[in-house]
PDB file of N, CA and C in Angstrom:
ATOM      1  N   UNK A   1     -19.350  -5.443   1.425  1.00  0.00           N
ATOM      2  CA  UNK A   1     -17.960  -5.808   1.305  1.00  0.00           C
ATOM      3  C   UNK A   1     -17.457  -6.288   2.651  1.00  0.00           C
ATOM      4  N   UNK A   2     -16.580  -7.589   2.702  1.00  0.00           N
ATOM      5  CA  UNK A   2     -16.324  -7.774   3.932  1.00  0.00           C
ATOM      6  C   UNK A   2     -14.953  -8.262   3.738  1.00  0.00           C
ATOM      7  N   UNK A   3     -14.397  -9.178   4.983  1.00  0.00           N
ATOM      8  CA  UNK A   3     -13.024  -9.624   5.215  1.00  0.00           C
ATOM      9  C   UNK A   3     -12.491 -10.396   3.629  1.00  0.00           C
ATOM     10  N   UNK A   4     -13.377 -11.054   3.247  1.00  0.00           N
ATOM     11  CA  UNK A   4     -13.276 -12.015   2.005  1.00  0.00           C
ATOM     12  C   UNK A   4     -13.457 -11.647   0.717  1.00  0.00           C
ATOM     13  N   UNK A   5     -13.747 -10.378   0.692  1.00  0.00           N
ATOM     14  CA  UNK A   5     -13.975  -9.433  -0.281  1.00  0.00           C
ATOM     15  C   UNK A   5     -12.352  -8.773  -0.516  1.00  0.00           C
ATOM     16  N   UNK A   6     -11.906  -7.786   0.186  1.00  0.00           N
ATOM     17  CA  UNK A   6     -10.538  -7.347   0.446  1.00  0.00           C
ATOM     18  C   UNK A   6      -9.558  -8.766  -0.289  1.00  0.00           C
ATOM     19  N   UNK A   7      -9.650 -10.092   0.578  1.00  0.00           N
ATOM     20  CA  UNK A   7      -8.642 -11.113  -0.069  1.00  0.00           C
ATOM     21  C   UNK A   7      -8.948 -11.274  -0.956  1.00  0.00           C
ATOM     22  N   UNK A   8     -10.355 -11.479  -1.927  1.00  0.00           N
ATOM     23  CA  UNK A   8     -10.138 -11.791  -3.186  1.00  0.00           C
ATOM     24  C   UNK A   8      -9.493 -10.516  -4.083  1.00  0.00           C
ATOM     25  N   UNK A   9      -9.676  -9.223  -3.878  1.00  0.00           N
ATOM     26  CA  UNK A   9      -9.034  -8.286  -4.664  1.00  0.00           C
ATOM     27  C   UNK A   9      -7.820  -8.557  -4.290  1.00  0.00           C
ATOM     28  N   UNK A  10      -7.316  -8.131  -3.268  1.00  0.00           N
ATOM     29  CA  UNK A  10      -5.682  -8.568  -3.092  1.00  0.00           C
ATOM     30  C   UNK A  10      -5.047  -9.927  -4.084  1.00  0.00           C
ATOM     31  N   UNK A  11      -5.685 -10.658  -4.074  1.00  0.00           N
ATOM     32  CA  UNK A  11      -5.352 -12.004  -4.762  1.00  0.00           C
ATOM     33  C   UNK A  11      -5.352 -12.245  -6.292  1.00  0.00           C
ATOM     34  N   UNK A  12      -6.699 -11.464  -6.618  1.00  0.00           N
ATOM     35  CA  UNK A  12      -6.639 -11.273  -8.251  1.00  0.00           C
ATOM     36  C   UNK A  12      -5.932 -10.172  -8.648  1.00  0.00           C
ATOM     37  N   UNK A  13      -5.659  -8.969  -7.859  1.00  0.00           N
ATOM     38  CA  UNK A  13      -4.712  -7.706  -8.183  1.00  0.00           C
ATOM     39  C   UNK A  13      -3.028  -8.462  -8.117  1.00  0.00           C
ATOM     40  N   UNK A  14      -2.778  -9.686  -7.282  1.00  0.00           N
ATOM     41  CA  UNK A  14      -1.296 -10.090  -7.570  1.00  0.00           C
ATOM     42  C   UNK A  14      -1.651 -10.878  -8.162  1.00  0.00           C
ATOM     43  N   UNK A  15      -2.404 -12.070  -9.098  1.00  0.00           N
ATOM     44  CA  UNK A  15      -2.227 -12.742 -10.130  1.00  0.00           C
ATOM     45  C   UNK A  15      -1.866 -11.365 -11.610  1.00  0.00           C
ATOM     46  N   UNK A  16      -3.295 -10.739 -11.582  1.00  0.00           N
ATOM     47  CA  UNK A  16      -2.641  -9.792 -12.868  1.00  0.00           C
ATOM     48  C   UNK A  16      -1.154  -9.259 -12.648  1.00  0.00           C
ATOM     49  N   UNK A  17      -0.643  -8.744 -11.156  1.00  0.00           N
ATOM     50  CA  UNK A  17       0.610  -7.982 -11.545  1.00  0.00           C
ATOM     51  C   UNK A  17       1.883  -9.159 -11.560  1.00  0.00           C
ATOM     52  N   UNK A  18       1.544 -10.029 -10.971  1.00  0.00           N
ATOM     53  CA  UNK A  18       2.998 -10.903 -11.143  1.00  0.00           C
ATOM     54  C   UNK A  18       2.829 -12.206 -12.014  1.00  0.00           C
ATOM     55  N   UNK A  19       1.831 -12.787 -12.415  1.00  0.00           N
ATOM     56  CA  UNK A  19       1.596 -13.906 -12.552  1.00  0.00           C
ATOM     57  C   UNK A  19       1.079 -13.966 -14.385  1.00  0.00           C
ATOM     58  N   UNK A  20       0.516 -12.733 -14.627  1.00  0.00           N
ATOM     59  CA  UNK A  20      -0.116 -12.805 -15.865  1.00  0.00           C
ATOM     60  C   UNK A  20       0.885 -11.800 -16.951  1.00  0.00           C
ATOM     61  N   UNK A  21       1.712 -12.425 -17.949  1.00  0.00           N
ATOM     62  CA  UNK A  21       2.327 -12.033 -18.780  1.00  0.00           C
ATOM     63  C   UNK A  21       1.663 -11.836 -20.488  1.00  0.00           C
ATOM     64  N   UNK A  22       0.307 -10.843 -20.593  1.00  0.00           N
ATOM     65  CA  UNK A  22       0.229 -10.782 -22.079  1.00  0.00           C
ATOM     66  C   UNK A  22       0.439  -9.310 -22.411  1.00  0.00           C
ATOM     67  N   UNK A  23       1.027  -9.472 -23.921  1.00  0.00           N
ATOM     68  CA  UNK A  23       1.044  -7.719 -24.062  1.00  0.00           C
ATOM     69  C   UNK A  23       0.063  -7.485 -25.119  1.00  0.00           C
ATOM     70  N   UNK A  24      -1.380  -6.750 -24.401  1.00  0.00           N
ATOM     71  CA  UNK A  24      -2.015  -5.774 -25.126  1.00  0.00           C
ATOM     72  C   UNK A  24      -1.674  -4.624 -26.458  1.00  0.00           C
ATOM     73  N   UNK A  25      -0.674  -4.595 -26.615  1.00  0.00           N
ATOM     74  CA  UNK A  25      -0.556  -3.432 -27.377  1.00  0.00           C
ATOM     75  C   UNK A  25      -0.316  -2.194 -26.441  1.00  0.00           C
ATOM     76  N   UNK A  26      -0.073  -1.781 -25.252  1.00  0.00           N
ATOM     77  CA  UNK A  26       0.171  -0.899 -24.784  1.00  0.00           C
ATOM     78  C   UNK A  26      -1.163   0.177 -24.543  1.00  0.00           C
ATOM     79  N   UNK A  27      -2.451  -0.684 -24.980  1.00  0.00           N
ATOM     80  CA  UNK A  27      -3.533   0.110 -24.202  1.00  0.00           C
ATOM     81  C   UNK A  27      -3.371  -0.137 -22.736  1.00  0.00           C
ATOM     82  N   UNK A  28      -3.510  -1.298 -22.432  1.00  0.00           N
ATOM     83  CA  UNK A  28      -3.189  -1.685 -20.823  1.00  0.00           C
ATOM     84  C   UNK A  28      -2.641  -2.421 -20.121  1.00  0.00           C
ATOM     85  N   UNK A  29      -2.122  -1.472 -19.654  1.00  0.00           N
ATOM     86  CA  UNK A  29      -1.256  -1.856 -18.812  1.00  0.00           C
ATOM     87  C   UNK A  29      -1.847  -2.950 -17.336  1.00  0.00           C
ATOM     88  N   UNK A  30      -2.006  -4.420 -17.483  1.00  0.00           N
ATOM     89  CA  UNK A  30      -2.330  -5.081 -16.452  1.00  0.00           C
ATOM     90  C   UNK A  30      -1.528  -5.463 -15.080  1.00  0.00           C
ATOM     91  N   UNK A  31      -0.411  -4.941 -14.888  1.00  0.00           N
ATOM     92  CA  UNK A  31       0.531  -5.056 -13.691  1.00  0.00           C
ATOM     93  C   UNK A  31      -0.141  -4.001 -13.108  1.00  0.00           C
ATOM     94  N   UNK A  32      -0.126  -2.733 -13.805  1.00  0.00           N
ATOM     95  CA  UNK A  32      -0.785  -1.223 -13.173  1.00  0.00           C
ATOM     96  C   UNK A  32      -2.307  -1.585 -12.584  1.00  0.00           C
ATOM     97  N   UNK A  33      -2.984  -2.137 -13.514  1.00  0.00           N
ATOM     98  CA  UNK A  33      -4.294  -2.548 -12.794  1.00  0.00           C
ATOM     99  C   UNK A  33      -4.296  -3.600 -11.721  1.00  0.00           C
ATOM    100  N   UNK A  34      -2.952  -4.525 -11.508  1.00  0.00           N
ATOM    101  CA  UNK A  34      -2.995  -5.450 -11.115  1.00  0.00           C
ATOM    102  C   UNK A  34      -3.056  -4.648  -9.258  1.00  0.00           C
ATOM    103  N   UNK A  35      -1.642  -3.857  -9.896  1.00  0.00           N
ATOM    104  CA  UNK A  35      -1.440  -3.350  -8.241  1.00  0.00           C
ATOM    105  C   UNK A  35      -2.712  -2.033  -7.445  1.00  0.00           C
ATOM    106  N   UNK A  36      -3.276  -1.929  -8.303  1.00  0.00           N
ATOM    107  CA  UNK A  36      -4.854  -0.852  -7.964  1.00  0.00           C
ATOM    108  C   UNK A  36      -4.919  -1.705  -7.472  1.00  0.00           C
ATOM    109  N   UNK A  37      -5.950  -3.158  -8.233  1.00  0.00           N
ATOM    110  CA  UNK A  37      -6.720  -4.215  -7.140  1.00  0.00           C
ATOM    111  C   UNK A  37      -5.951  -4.360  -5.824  1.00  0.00           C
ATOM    112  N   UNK A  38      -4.686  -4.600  -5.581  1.00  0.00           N
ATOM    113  CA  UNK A  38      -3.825  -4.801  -4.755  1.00  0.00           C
ATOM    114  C   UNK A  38      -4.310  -3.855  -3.611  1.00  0.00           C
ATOM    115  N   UNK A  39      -4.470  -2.545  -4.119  1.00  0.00           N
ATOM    116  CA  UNK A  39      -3.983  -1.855  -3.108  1.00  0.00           C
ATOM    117  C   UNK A  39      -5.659  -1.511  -2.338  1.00  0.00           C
ATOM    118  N   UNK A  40      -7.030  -1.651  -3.171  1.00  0.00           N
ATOM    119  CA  UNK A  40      -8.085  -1.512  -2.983  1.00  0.00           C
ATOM    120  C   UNK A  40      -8.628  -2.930  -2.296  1.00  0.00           C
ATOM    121  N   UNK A  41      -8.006  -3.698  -2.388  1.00  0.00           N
ATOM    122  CA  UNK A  41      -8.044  -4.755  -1.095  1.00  0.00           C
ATOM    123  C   UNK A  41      -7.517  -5.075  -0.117  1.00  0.00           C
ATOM    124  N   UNK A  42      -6.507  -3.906  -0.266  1.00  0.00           N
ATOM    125  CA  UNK A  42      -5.806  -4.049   1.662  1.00  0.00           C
ATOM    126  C   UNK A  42      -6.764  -2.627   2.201  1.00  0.00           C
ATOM    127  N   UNK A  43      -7.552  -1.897   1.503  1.00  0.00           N
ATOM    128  CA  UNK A  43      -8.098  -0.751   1.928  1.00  0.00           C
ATOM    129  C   UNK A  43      -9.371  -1.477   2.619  1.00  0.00           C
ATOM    130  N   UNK A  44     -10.158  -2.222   1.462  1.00  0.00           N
ATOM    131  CA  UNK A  44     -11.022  -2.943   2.134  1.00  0.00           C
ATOM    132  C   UNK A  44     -10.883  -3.874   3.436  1.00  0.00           C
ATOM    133  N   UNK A  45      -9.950  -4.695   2.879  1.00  0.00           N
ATOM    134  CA  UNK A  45      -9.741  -5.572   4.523  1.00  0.00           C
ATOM    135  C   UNK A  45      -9.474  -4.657   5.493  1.00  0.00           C
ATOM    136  N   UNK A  46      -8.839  -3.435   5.214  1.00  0.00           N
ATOM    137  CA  UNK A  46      -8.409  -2.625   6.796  1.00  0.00           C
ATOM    138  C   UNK A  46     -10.288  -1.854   6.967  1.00  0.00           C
ATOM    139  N   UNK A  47     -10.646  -1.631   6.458  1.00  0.00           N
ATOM    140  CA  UNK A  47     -12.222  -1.011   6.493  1.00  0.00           C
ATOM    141  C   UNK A  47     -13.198  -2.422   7.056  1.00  0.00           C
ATOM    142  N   UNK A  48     -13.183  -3.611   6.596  1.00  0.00           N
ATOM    143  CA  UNK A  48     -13.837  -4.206   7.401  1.00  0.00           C
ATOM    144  C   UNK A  48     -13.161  -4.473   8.824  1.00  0.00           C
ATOM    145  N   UNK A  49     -11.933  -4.465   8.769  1.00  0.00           N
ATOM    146  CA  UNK A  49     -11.689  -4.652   9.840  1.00  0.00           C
ATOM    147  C   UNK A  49     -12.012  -3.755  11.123  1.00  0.00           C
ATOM    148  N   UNK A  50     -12.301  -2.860  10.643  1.00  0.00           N
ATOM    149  CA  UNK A  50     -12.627  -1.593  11.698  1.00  0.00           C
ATOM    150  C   UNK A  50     -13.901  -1.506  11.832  1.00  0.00           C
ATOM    151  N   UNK A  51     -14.615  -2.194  10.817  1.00  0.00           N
ATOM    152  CA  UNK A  51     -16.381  -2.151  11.321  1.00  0.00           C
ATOM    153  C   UNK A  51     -16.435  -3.384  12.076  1.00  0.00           C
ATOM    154  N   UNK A  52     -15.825  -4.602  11.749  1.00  0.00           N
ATOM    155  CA  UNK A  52     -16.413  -5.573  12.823  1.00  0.00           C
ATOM    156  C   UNK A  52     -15.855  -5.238  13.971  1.00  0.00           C
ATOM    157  N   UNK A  53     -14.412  -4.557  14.613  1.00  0.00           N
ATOM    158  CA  UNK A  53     -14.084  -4.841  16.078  1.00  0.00           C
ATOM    159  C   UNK A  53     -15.256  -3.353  17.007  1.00  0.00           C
ATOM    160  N   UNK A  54     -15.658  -2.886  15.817  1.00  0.00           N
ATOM    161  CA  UNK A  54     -16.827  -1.463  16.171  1.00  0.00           C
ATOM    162  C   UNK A  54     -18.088  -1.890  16.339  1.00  0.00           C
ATOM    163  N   UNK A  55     -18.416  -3.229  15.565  1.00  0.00           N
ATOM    164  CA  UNK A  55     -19.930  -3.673  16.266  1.00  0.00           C
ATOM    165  C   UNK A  55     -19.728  -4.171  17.406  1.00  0.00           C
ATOM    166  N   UNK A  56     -18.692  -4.655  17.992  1.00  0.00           N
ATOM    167  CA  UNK A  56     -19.000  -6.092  19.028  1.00  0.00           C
ATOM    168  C   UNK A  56     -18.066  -4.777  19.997  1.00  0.00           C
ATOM    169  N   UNK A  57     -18.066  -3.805  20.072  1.00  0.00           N
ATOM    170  CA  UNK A  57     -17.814  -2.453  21.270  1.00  0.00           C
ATOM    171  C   UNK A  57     -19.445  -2.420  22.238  1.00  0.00           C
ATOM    172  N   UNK A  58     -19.446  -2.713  23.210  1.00  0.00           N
ATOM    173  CA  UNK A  58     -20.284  -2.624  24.139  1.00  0.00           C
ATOM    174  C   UNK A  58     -20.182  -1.023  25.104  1.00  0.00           C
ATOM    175  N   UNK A  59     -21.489  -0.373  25.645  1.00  0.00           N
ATOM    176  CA  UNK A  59     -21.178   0.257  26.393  1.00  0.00           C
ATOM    177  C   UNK A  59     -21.756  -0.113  27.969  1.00  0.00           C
ATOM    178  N   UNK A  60     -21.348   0.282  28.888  1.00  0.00           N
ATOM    179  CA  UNK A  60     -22.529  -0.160  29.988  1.00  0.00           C
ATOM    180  C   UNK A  60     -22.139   1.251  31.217  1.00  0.00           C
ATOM    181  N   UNK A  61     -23.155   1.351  31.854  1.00  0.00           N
ATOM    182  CA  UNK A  61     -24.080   2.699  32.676  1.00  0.00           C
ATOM    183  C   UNK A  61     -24.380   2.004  33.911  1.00  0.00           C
ATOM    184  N   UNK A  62     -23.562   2.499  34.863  1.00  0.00           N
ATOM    185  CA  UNK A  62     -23.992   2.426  35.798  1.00  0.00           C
ATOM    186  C   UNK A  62     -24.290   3.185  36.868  1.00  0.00           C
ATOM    187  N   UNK A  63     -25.496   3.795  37.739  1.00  0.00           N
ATOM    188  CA  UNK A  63     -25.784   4.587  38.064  1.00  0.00           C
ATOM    189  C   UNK A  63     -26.541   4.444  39.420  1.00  0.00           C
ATOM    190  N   UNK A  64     -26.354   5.170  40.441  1.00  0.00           N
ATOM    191  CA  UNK A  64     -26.477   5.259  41.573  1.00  0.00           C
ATOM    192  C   UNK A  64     -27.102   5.915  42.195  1.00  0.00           C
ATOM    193  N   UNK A  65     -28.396   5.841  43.097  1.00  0.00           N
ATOM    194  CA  UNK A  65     -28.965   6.899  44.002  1.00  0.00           C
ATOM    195  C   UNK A  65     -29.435   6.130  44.854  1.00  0.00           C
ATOM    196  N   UNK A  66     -30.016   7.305  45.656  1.00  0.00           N
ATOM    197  CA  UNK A  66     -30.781   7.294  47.038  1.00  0.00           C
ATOM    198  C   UNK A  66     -32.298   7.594  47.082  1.00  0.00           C
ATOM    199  N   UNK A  67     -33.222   6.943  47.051  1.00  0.00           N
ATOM    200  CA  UNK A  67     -34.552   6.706  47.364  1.00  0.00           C
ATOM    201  C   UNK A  67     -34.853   7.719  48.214  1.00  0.00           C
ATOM    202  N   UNK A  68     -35.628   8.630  48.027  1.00  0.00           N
ATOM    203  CA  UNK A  68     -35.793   9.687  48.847  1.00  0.00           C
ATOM    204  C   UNK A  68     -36.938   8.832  49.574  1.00  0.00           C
ATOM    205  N   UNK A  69     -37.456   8.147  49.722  1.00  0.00           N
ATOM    206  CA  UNK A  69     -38.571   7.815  50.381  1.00  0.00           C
ATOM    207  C   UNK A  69     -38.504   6.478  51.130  1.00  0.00           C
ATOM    208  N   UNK A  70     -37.603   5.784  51.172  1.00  0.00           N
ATOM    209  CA  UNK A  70     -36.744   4.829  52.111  1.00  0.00           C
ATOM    210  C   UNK A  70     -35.124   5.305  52.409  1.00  0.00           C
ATOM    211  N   UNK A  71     -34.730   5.709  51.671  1.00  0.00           N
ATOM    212  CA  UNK A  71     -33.415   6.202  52.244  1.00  0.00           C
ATOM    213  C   UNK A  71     -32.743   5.075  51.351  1.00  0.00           C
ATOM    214  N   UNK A  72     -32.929   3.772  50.744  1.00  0.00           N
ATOM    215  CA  UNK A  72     -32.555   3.178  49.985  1.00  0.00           C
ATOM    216  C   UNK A  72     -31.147   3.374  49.309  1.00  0.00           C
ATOM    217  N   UNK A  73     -29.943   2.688  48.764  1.00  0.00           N
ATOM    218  CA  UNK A  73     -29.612   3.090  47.288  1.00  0.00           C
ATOM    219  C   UNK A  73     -29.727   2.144  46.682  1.00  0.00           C
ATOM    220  N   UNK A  74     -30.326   2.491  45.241  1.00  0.00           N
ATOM    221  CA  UNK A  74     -30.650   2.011  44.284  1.00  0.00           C
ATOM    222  C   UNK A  74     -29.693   2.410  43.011  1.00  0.00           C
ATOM    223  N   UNK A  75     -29.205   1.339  42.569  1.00  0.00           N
ATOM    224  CA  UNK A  75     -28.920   0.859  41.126  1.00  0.00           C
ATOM    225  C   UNK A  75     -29.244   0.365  40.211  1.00  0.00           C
ATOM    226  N   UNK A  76     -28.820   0.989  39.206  1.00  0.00           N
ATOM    227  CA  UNK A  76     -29.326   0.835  37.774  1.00  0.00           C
ATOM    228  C   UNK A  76     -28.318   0.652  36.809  1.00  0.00           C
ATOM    229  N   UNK A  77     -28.558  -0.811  36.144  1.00  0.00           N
ATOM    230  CA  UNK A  77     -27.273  -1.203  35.590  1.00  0.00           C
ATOM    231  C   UNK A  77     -28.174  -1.095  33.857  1.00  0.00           C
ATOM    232  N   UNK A  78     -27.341  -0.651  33.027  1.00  0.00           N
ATOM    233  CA  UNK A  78     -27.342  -0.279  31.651  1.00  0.00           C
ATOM    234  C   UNK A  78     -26.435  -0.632  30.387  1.00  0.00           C
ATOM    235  N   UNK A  79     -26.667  -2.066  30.088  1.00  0.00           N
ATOM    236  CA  UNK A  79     -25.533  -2.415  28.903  1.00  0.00           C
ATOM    237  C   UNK A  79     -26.360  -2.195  27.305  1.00  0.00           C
ATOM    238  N   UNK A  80     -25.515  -1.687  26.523  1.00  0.00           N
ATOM    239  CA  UNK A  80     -26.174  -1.665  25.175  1.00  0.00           C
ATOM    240  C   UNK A  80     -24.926  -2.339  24.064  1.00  0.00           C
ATOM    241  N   UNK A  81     -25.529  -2.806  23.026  1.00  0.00           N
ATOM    242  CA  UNK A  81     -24.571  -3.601  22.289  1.00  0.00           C
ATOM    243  C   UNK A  81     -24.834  -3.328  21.108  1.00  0.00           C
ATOM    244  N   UNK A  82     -24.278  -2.682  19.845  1.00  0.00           N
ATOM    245  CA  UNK A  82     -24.234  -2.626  18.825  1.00  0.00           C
ATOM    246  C   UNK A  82     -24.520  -3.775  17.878  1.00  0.00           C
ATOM    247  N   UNK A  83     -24.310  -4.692  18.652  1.00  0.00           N
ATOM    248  CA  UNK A  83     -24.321  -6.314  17.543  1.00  0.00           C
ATOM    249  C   UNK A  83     -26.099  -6.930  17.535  1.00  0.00           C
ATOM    250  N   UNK A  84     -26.865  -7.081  16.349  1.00  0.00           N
ATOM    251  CA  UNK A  84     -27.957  -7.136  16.595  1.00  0.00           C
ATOM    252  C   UNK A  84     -28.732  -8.672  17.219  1.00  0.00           C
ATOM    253  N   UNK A  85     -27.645  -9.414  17.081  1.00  0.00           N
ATOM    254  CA  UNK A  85     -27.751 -10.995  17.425  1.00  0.00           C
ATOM    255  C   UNK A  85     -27.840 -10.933  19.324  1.00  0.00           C
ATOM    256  N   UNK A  86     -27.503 -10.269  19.863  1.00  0.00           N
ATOM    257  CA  UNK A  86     -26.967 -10.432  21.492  1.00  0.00           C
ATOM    258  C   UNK A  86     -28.467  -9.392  21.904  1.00  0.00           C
TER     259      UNK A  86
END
Protein backbone atom coordinates (compact mmCIF):
# COMPACT_ATOMS: atom_id res chain seq x y z
CA UNK A 1 0.00 0.00 0.00
CA UNK A 2 1.42 3.29 -0.79
CA UNK A 3 0.79 7.20 -1.34
CA UNK A 4 -1.62 6.24 -4.40
CA UNK A 5 -3.30 3.65 -2.70
CA UNK A 6 -4.68 6.02 0.33
CA UNK A 7 -5.93 8.59 -2.81
CA UNK A 8 -7.69 6.09 -4.57
CA UNK A 9 -9.72 5.02 -1.35
CA UNK A 10 -10.21 8.56 -0.35
CA UNK A 11 -11.60 9.20 -3.87
CA UNK A 12 -13.86 6.19 -4.35
CA UNK A 13 -15.05 6.51 -0.48
CA UNK A 14 -16.27 10.36 -1.66
CA UNK A 15 -17.76 9.28 -4.99
CA UNK A 16 -19.98 6.57 -2.98
CA UNK A 17 -20.75 9.18 -0.12
CA UNK A 18 -21.55 12.30 -2.12
CA UNK A 19 -21.80 11.54 -5.63
CA UNK A 20 -23.70 8.15 -5.83
CA UNK A 21 -27.51 8.38 -5.15
CA UNK A 22 -29.20 4.64 -5.31
CA UNK A 23 -31.47 3.24 -2.69
CA UNK A 24 -30.81 -0.40 -1.93
CA UNK A 25 -33.61 -1.17 0.12
CA UNK A 26 -31.98 -0.20 3.29
CA UNK A 27 -29.53 -3.21 3.39
CA UNK A 28 -26.79 -0.64 2.59
CA UNK A 29 -26.15 1.96 3.41
CA UNK A 30 -23.41 3.40 0.67
CA UNK A 31 -22.66 7.03 2.10
CA UNK A 32 -21.72 4.90 5.45
CA UNK A 33 -19.42 2.76 3.37
CA UNK A 34 -18.56 5.64 1.40
CA UNK A 35 -17.12 7.56 4.45
CA UNK A 36 -15.17 4.11 5.94
CA UNK A 37 -13.28 4.21 2.49
CA UNK A 38 -12.82 7.90 3.27
CA UNK A 39 -11.52 7.55 6.37
CA UNK A 40 -9.20 4.23 5.63
CA UNK A 41 -7.47 6.33 3.05
CA UNK A 42 -6.42 9.23 4.95
CA UNK A 43 -5.13 6.39 7.49
CA UNK A 44 -3.24 4.93 4.71
CA UNK A 45 -1.80 8.05 3.16
CA UNK A 46 -0.78 9.20 6.80
CA UNK A 47 0.95 5.45 7.22
CA UNK A 48 2.77 5.74 4.02
CA UNK A 49 3.66 8.81 4.74
CA UNK A 50 5.56 7.91 7.79
CA UNK A 51 7.32 4.93 6.19
CA UNK A 52 8.78 6.85 3.33
CA UNK A 53 10.20 10.05 5.39
CA UNK A 54 11.58 6.74 7.85
CA UNK A 55 13.48 5.09 4.98
CA UNK A 56 15.41 8.04 3.61
CA UNK A 57 16.44 8.82 7.85
CA UNK A 58 20.20 8.33 7.71
CA UNK A 59 22.41 7.73 10.70
CA UNK A 60 26.18 8.58 10.79
CA UNK A 61 29.12 7.68 13.68
CA UNK A 62 31.70 9.38 14.18
CA UNK A 63 34.45 8.32 16.26
CA UNK A 64 37.73 9.27 17.53
CA UNK A 65 41.03 7.92 18.97
CA UNK A 66 44.53 7.84 19.57
CA UNK A 67 46.89 5.21 18.09
CA UNK A 68 48.64 3.91 20.90
CA UNK A 69 51.54 3.12 18.77
CA UNK A 70 52.16 6.47 16.87
CA UNK A 71 50.38 8.70 19.07
CA UNK A 72 48.19 9.33 15.94
CA UNK A 73 44.34 10.37 16.00
CA UNK A 74 42.45 8.43 14.02
CA UNK A 75 38.93 8.65 12.66
CA UNK A 76 36.34 6.68 11.74
CA UNK A 77 33.51 7.94 9.87
CA UNK A 78 30.20 5.61 9.79
CA UNK A 79 27.03 6.44 7.63
CA UNK A 80 24.22 3.82 7.29
CA UNK A 81 21.04 4.35 5.23
CA UNK A 82 17.90 2.56 5.42
CA UNK A 83 17.08 3.15 1.64
CA UNK A 84 18.31 0.07 -0.31
CA UNK A 85 19.11 2.00 -3.67
CA UNK A 86 22.05 4.44 -1.98
Amino acid sequence: MGIGTGIALFVIGAILAFAVNVDLGGVIDLALIGYILMGAGVVVFIISLVLVSRRRESVSTVRSAVDPASGEQVTQRKTDTNDPLV
